[in-house]
Protein backbone atom coordinates (compact mmCIF):
# COMPACT_ATOMS: atom_id res chain seq x y z
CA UNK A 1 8.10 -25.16 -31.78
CA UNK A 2 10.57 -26.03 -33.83
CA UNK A 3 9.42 -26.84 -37.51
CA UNK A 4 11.79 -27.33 -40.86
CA UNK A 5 11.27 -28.70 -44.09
CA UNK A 6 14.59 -29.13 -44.54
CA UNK A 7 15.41 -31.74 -41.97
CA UNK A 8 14.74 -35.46 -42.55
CA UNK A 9 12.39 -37.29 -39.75
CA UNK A 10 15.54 -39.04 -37.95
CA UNK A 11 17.23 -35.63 -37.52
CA UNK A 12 14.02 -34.58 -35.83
CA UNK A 13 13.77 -37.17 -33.61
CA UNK A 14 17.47 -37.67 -33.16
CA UNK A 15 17.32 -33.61 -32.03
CA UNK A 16 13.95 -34.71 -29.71
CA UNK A 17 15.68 -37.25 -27.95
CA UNK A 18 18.77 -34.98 -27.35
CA UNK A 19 16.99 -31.85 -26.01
CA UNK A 20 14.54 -34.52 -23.85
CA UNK A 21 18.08 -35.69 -22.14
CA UNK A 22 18.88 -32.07 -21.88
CA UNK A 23 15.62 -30.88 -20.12
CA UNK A 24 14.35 -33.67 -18.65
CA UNK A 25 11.04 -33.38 -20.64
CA UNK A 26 8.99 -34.96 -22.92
CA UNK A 27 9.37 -33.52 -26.22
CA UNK A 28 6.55 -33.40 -29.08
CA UNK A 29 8.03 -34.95 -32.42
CA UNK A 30 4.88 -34.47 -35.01
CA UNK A 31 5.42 -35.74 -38.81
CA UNK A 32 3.20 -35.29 -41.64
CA UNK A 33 2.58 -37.27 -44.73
CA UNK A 34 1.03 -37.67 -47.47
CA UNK A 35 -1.21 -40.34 -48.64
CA UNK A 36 -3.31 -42.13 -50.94
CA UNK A 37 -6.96 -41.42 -50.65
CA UNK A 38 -9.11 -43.29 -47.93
CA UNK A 39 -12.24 -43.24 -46.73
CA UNK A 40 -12.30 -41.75 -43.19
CA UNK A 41 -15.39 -43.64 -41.55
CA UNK A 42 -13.83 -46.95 -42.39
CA UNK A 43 -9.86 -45.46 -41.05
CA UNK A 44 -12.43 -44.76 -37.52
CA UNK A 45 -13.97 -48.03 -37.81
CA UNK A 46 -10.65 -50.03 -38.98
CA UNK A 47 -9.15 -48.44 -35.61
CA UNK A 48 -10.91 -49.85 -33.51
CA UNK A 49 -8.06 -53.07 -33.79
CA UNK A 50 -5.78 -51.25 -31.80
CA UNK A 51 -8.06 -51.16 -28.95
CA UNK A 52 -7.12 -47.31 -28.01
CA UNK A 53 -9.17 -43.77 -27.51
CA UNK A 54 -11.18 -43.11 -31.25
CA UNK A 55 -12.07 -39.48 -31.79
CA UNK A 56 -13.61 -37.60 -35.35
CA UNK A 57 -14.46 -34.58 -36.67
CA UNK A 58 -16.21 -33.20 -40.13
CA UNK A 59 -16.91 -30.11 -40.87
CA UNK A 60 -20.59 -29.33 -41.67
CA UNK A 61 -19.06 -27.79 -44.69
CA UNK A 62 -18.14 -31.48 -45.53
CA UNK A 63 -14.91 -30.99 -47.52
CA UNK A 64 -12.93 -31.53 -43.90
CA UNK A 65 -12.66 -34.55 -41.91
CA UNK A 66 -10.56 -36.04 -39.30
CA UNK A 67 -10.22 -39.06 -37.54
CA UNK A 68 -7.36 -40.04 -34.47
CA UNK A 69 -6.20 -42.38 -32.64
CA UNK A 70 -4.36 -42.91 -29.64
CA UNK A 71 -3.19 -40.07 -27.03
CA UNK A 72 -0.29 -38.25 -27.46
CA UNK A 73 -0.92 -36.15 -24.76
CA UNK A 74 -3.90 -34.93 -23.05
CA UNK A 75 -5.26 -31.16 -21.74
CA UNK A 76 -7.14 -31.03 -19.02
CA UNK A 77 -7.41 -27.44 -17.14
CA UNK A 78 -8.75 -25.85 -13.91
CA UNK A 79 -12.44 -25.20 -13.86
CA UNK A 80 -12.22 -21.81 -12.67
CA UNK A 81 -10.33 -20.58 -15.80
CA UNK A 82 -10.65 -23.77 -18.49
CA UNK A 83 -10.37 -21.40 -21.92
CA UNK A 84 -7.01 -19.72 -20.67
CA UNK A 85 -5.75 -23.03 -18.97
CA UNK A 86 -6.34 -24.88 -22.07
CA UNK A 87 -4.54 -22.16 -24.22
CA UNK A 88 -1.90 -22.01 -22.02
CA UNK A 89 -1.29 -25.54 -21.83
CA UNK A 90 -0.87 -25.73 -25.11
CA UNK A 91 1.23 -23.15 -26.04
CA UNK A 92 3.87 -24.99 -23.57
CA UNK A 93 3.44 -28.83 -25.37
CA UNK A 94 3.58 -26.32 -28.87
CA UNK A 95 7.13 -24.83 -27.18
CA UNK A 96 7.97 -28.30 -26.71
CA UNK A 97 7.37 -29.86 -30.54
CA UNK A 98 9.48 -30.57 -33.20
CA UNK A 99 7.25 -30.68 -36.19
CA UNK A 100 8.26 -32.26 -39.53
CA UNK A 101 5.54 -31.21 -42.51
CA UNK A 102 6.25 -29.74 -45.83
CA UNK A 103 2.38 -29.45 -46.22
CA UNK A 104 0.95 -27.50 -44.20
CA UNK A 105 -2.38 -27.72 -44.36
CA UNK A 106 -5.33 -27.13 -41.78
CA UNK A 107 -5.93 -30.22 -38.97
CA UNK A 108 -2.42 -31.81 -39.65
CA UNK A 109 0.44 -31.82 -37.11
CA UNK A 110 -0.22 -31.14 -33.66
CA UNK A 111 -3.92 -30.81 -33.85
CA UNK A 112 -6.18 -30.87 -30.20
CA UNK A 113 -9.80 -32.44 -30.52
CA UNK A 114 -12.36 -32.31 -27.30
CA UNK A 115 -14.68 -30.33 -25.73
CA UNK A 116 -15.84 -28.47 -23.06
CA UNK A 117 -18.72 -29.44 -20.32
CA UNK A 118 -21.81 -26.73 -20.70
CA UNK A 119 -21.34 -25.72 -17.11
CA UNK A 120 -18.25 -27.17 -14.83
CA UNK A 121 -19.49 -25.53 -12.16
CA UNK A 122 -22.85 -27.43 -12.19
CA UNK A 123 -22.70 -30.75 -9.60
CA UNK A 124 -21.92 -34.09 -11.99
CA UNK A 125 -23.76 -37.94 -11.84
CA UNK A 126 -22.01 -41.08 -12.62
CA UNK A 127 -23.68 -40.56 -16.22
CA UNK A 128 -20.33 -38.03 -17.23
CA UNK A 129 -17.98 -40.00 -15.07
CA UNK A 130 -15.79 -41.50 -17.74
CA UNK A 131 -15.09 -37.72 -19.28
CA UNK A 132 -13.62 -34.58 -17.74
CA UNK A 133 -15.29 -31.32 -17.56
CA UNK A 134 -12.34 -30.11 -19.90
CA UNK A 135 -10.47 -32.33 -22.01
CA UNK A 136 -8.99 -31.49 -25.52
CA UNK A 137 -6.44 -34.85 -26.96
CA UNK A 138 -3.82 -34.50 -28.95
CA UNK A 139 -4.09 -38.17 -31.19
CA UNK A 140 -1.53 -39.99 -31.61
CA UNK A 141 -2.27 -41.01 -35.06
CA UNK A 142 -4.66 -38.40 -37.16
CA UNK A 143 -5.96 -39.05 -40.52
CA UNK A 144 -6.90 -35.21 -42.17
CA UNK A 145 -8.82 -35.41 -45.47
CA UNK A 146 -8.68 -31.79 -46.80
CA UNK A 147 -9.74 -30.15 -50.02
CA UNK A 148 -10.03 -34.02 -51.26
CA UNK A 149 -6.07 -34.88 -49.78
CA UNK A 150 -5.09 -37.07 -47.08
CA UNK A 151 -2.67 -37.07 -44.76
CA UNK A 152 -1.32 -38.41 -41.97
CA UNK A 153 0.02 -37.47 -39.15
CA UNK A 154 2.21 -38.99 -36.33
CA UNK A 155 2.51 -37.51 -32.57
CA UNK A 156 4.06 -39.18 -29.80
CA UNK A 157 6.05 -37.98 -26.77
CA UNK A 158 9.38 -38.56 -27.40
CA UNK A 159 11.42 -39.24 -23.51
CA UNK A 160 15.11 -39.33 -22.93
CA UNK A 161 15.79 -42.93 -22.80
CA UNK A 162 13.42 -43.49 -26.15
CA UNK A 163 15.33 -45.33 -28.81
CA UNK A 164 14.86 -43.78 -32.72
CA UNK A 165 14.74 -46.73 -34.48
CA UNK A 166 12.35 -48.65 -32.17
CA UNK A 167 10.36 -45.24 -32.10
CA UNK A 168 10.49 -45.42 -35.86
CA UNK A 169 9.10 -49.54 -36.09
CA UNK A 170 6.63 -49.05 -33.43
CA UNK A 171 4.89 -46.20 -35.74
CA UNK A 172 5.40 -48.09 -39.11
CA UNK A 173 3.87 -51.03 -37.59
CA UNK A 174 1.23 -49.21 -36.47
CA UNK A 175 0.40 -46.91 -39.59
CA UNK A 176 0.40 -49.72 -41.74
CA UNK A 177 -2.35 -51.48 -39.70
CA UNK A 178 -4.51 -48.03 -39.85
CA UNK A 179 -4.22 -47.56 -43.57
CA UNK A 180 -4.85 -51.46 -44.01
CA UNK A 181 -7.85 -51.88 -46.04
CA UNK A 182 -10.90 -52.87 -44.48
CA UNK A 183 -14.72 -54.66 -45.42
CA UNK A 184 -17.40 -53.56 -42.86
CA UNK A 185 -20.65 -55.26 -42.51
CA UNK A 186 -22.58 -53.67 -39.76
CA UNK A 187 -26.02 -54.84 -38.00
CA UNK A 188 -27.89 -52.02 -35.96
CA UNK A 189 -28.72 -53.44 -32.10
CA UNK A 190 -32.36 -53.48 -31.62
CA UNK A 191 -33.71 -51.20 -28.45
CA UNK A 192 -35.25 -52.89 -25.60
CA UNK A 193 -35.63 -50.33 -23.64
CA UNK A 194 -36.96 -46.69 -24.51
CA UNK A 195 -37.35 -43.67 -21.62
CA UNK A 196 -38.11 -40.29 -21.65
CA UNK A 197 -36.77 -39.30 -18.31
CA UNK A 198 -39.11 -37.10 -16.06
CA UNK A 199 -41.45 -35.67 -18.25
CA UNK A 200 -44.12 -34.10 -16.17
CA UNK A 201 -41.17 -32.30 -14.00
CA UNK A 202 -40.27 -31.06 -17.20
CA UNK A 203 -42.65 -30.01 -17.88
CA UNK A 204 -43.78 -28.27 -15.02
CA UNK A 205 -40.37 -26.79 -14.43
CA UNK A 206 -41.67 -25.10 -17.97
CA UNK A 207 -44.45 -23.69 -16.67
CA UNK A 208 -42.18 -22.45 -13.45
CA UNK A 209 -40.10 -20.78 -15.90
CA UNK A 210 -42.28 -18.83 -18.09
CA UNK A 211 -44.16 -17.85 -14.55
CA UNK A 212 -40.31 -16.52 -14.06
CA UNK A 213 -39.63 -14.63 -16.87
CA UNK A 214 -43.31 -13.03 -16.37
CA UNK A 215 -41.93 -11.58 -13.20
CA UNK A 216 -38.92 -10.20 -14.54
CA UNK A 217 -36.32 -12.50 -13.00
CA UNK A 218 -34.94 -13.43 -16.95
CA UNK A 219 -36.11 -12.80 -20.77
CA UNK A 220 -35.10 -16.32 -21.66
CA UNK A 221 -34.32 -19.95 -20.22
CA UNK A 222 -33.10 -23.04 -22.76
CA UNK A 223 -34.64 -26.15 -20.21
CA UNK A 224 -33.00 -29.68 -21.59
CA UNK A 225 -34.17 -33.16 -21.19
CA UNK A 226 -32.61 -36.67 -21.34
CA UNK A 227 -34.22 -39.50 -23.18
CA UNK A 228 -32.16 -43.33 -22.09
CA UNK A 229 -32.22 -46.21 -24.44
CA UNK A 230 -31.09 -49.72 -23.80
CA UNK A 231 -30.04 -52.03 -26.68
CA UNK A 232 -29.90 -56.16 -27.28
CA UNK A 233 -26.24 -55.61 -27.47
CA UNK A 234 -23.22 -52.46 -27.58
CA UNK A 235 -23.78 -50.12 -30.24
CA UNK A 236 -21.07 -49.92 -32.59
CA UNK A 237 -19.97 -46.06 -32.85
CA UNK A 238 -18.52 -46.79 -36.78
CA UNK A 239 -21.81 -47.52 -37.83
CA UNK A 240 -23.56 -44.34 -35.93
CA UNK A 241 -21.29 -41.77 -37.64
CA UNK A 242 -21.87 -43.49 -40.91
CA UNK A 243 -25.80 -43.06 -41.01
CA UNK A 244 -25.00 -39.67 -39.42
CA UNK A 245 -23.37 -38.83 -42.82
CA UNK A 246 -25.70 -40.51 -44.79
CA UNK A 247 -28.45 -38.90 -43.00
CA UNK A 248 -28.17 -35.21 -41.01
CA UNK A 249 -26.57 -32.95 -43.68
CA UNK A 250 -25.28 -29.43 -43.15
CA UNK A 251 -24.03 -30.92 -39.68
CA UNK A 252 -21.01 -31.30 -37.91
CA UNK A 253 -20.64 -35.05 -37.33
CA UNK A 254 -18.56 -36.09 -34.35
CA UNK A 255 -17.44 -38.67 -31.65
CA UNK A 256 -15.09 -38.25 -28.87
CA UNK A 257 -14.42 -41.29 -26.55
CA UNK A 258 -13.11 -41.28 -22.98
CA UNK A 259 -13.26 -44.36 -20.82
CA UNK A 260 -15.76 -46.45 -21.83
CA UNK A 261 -18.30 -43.68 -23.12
CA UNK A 262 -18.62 -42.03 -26.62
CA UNK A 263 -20.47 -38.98 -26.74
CA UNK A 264 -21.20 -38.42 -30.58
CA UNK A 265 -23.92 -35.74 -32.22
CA UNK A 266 -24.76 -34.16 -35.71
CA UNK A 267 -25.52 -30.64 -34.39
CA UNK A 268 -25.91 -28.27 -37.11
CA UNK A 269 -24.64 -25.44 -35.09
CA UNK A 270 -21.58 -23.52 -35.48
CA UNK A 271 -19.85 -21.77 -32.42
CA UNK A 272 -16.82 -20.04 -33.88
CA UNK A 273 -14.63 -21.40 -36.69
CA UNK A 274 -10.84 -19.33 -37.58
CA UNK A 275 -8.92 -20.13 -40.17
CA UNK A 276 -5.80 -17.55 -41.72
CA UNK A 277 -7.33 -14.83 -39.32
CA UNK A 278 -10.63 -15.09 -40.84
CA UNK A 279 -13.38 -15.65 -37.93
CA UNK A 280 -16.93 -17.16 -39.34
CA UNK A 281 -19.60 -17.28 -36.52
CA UNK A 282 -23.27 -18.11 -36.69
CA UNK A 283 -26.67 -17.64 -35.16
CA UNK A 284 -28.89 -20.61 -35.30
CA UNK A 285 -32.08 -20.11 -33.53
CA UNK A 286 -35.80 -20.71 -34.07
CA UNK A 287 -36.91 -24.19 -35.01
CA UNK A 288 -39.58 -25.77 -37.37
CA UNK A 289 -39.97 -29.27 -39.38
CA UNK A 290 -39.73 -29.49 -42.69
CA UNK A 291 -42.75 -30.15 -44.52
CA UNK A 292 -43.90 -33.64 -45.88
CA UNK A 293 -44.45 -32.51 -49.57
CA UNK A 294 -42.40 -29.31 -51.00
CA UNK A 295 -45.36 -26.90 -50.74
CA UNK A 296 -45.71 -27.81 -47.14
CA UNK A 297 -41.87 -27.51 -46.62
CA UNK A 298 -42.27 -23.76 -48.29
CA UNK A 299 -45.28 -22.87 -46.27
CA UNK A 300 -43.43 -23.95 -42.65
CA UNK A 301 -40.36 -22.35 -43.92
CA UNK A 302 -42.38 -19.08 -44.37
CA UNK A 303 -44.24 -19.14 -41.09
CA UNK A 304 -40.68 -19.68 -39.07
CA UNK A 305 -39.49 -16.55 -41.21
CA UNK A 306 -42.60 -14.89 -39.60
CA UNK A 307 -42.88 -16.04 -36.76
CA UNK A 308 -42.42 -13.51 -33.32
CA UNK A 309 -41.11 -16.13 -30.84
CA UNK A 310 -38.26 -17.44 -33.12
CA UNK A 311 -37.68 -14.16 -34.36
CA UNK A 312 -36.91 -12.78 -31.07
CA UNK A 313 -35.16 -15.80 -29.54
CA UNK A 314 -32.81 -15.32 -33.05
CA UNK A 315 -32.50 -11.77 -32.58
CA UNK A 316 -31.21 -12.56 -29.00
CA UNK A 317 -28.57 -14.36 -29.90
CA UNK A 318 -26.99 -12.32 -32.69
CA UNK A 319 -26.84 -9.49 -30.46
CA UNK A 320 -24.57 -11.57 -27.84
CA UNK A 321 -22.56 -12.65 -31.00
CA UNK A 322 -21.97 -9.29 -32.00
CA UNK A 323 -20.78 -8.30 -28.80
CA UNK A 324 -18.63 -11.47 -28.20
CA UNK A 325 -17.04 -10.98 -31.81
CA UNK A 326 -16.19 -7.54 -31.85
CA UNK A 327 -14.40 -7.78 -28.79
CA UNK A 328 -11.78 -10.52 -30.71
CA UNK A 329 -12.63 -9.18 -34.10
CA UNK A 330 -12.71 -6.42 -36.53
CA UNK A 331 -14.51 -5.46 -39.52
CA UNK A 332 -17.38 -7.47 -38.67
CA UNK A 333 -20.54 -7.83 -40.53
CA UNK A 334 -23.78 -9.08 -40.10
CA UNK A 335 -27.34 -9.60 -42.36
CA UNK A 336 -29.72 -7.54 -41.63
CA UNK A 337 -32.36 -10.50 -41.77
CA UNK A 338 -32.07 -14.15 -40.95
CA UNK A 339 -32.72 -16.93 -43.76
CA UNK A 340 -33.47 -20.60 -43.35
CA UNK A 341 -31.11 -22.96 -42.83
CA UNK A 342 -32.70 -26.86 -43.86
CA UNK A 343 -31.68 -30.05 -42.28
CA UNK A 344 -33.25 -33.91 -43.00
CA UNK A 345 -35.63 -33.27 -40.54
CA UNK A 346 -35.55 -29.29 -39.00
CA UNK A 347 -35.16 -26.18 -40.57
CA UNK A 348 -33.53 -22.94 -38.74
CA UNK A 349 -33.40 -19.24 -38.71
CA UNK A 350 -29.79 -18.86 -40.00
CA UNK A 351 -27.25 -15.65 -39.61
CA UNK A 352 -23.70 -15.58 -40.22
CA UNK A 353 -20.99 -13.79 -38.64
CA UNK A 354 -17.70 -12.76 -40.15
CA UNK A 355 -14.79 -10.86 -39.04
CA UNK A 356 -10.80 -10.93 -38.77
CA UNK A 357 -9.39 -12.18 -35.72
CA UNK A 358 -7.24 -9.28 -33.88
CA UNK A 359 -3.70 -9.73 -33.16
CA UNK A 360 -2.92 -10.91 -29.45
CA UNK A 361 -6.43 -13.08 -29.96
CA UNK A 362 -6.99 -16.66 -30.40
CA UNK A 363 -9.97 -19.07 -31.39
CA UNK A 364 -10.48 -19.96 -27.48
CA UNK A 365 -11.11 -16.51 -26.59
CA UNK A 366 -13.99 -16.22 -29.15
CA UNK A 367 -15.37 -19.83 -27.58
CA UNK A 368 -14.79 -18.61 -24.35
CA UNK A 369 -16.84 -15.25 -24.85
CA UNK A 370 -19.50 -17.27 -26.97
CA UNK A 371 -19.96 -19.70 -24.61
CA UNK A 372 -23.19 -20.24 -23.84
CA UNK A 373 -25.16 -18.46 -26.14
CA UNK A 374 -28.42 -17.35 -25.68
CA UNK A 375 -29.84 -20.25 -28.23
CA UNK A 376 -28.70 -22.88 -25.31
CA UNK A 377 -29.02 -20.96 -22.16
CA UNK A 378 -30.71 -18.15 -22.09
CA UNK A 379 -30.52 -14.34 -20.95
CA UNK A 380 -29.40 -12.73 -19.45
CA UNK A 381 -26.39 -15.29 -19.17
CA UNK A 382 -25.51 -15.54 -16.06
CA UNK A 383 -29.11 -16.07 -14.03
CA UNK A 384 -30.01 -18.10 -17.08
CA UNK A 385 -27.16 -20.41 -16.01
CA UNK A 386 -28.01 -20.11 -12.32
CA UNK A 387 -31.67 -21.07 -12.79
CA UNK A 388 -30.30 -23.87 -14.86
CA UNK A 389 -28.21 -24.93 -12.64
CA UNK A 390 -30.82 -25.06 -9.79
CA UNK A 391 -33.57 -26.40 -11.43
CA UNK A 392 -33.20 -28.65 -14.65
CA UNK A 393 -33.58 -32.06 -13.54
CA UNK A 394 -30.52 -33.11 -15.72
CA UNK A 395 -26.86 -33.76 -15.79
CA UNK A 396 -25.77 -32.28 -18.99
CA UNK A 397 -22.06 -33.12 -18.99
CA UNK A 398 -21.13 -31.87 -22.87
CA UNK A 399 -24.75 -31.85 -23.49
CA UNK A 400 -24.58 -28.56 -25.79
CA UNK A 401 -21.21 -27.49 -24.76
CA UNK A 402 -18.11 -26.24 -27.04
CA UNK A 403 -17.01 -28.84 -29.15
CA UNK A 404 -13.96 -29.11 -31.51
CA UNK A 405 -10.29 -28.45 -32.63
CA UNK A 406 -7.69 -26.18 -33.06
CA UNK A 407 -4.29 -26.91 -34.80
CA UNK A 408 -0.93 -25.15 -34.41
CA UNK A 409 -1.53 -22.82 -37.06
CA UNK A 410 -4.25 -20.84 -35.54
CA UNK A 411 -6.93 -23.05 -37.47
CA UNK A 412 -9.88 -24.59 -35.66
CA UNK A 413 -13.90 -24.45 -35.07
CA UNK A 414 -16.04 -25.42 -32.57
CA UNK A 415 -19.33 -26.49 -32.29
CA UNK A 416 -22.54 -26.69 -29.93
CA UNK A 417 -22.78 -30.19 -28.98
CA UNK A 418 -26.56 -30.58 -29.67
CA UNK A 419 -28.70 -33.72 -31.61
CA UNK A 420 -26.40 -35.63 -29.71
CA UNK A 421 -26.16 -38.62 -27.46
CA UNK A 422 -23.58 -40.42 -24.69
CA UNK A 423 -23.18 -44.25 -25.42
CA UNK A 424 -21.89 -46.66 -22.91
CA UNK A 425 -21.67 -50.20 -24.67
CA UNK A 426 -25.48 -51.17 -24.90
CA UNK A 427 -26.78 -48.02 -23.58
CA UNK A 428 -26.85 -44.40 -24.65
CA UNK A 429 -28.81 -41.32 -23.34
CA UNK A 430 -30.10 -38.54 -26.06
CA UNK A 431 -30.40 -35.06 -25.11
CA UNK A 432 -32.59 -32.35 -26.18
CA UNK A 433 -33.25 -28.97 -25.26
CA UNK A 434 -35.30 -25.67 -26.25
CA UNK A 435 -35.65 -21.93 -25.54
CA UNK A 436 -38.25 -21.12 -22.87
CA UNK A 437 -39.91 -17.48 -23.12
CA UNK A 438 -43.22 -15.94 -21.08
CA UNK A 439 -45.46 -16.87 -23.80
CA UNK A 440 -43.86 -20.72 -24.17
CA UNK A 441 -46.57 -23.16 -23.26
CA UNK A 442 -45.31 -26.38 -21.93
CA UNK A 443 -47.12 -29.21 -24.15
CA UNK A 444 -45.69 -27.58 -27.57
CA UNK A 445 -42.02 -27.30 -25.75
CA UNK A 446 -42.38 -30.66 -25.10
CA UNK A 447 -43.05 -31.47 -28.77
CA UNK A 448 -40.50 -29.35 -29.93
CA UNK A 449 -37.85 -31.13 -27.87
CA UNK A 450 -39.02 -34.72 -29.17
CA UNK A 451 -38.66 -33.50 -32.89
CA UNK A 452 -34.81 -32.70 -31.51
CA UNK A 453 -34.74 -36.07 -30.29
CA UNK A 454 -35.12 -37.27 -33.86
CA UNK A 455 -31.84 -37.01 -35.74
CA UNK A 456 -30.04 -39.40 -32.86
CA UNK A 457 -32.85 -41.62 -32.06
CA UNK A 458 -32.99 -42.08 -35.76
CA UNK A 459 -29.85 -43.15 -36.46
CA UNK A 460 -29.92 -45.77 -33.51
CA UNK A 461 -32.95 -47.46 -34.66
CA UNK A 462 -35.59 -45.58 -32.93
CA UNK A 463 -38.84 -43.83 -34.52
């Protein structure tokens, strides 16, 4: 990468042009700048003018936000080895960048947003057809609201015949139509159509699975179901992460379009997040509601603190964290007791994680050895995944996969893609998903998943 401060944005380009002639490669020019304050749900909704790929991130902390535009470039790796493919791919388009940016702050620059499918090795429908198993995008145009700043950031591939001062219109133009301010007026679609898909096979595929575990083949299976929805007209994704905001706090709210498809979620669920060497991870496992008045809300609260099941479906995932983190991290630490963690309309057994990323390691190899947890597929990992793959009557795609960023500074998080949903125009399919153990019985699974239905359906006009 080359980076200065010193150099003014047609020297950089001028010097990405020449060493594109010289190579025969695309070259990377990113610029950074700073702006005046806007609001990034109207920037995601405003871009939807230039007819091109939307994506957007914020951080469940909710002081970090993102929203992009366009495709710069795209990675998309093997299945056999995604993590290392991924990180390898972009190390090579980071070798090829010349980055102006006297800021320097997190998610600005080059900066890759995507995900990861929960299993790639798992047979696909036509439901995930418009999204790879793999794909992280590099935007073209990124707004970054950090710390209360904005900024914005330009990437584009830069080839040898490219002209600077076309290069340098063409973006203008563009910018100035993104920053351009914007009055939104937006009118939820009504559903026509509401399905839970194969129920009873869930069900009994429940019942299979405890019967399972009884006999020793697993300790723990996470089963998942689909729920489809059809609406009087397309659902406008603008207005979905808005009442997202407004309504699932603590969460990471996202949307990443491919094709014609958006899959977008409020999961509350951290995977790994790394930022100046500093690795947070966290265990969220065991599920109740919150109550309807406050002294209901403390007396559910209390019973989830109390309660064996969750307890030990917690436990079982901060042990895999533990052992995932220390072999990236060092000077870890970990509670010695869950608390709860409250959303709108759940509350969770909570434990954090915290370490410093070694030398030589990087935030994909933490995903990678996190990936899945115990919390969405069971133990141990690998039949979990095998039993999964044989016998859940679903086609999870990124159903409760990695999701995320990383930037070119080492910085990025990821998330479990759960409360989330896949919309196709005037369609959209909610997923939903809990942890099966030998005592589960399959009528209270069943209620537990439709409570985890809630935060999407919600939003899109459901009860």
């Amino acid at each position: 990468m080359i980076h200065t401060e010193t150099a003014t944005v047609d020297e950089i380009i001028g010097q990405a042009i020449s060493v594109a002639k010289q190579t025969d490669e695309p070259q990377l020019v990113s610029a950074v700048d700073h702006i005046e304050p806007i609001d990034p749900f109207l920037f995601y909704a405003g871009a939807e003018v230039l007819k091109d790929t939307r994506l957007f991130w914020k951080s469940a902390d909710g002081d970090f936000v993102m929203a992009g535009v366009g495709t710069a470039a795209t990675l998309t790796p093997s299945i056999d080895e995604r993590f290392k493919d991924i990180q390898h791919q972009w190390k090579e388009l980071m070798d090829r960048t010349h980055w102006f940016d006297s800021f320097e702050q997190k998610g600005t620059g080059p900066v890759a947003m995507g995900g990861f499918s929960f299993d790639p090795a798992k047979e696909t429908t036509g439901l995930w057809s418009s999204f790879e198993t793999s794909q992280l995008v590099i935007p073209n145009y990124l707004l970054t609201k950090v710390k209360g700043e904005c900024y914005f950031t330009i990437n584009c591939l830069v080839y040898p015949d490219d002209h600077m001062e076309q290069l340098k219109f063409q973006w203008e133009d563009t910018k100035n139509k993104l920053l351009k301010q914007r009055n939104y007026g937006f009118i939820a679609p009504e559903i026509l159509q509401q399905e839970e898909i194969k129920t009873e096979k869930w069900k009994q595929l429940v019942k299979q699975a405890t019967e399972d575990i009884e006999a020793g083949l697993m300790e723990k299976v996470v089963l998942a179901r689909e729920m489809r929805l059809k609406f009087d007209e397309n659902v406008n994704v603008s207005q979905v992460l808005q009442h997202l905001d407004d309504t699932q706090t603590n969460s990471y709210i996202f949307s990443f379009e491919s094709g014609d498809a958006h899959f977008v979620g409020a999961t509350p669920e951290r995977l790994v997040k790394v930022e100046n060497q500093q690795l947070l991870s966290t265990c969220l496992a065991g599920t109740i509601p919150r109550g309807k008045t406050k002294e209901e809300d403390v007396r559910l609260g209390q019973e989830l603190l109390q309660d064996e099941k969750n307890l030990e479906e917690h436990d079982f995932v901060v042990q895999m964290i533990r052992g995932a983190i220390e072999s990236c991290g060092e000077n870890v630490e970990i509670p010695e007791a869950p608390v709860l963690y409250p959303l709108k309309n759940l509350q969770h057994l909570f434990t954090p994680v915290t370490a410093r990323l070694k030398d030589g390691h990087t935030l994909l190899d933490i995903v990678e050895r996190l990936h899945p947890t115990p919390a969405i597929g069971g133990l141990p990992r690998q039949v979990a995944m095998e039993y999964i793959k044989k016998h859940e009557p679903l086609d999870r795609g990124w159903y409760a996969g990695p999701v995320g960023w990383l930037d070119s500074n080492q910085n990025g998080e990821f998330a479990v893609a759960i409360r989330s949903a896949l919309i196709k125009n005037d369609q959209a399919s909610l997923f939903s998903g809990c942890g099966v153990v030998k005592d589960s019985d399959p009528d209270m699974e069943y209620q537990e998943t439709a409570i985890k239905f809630t935060p999407m359906l919600g939003v899109l006009g459901g009860a």
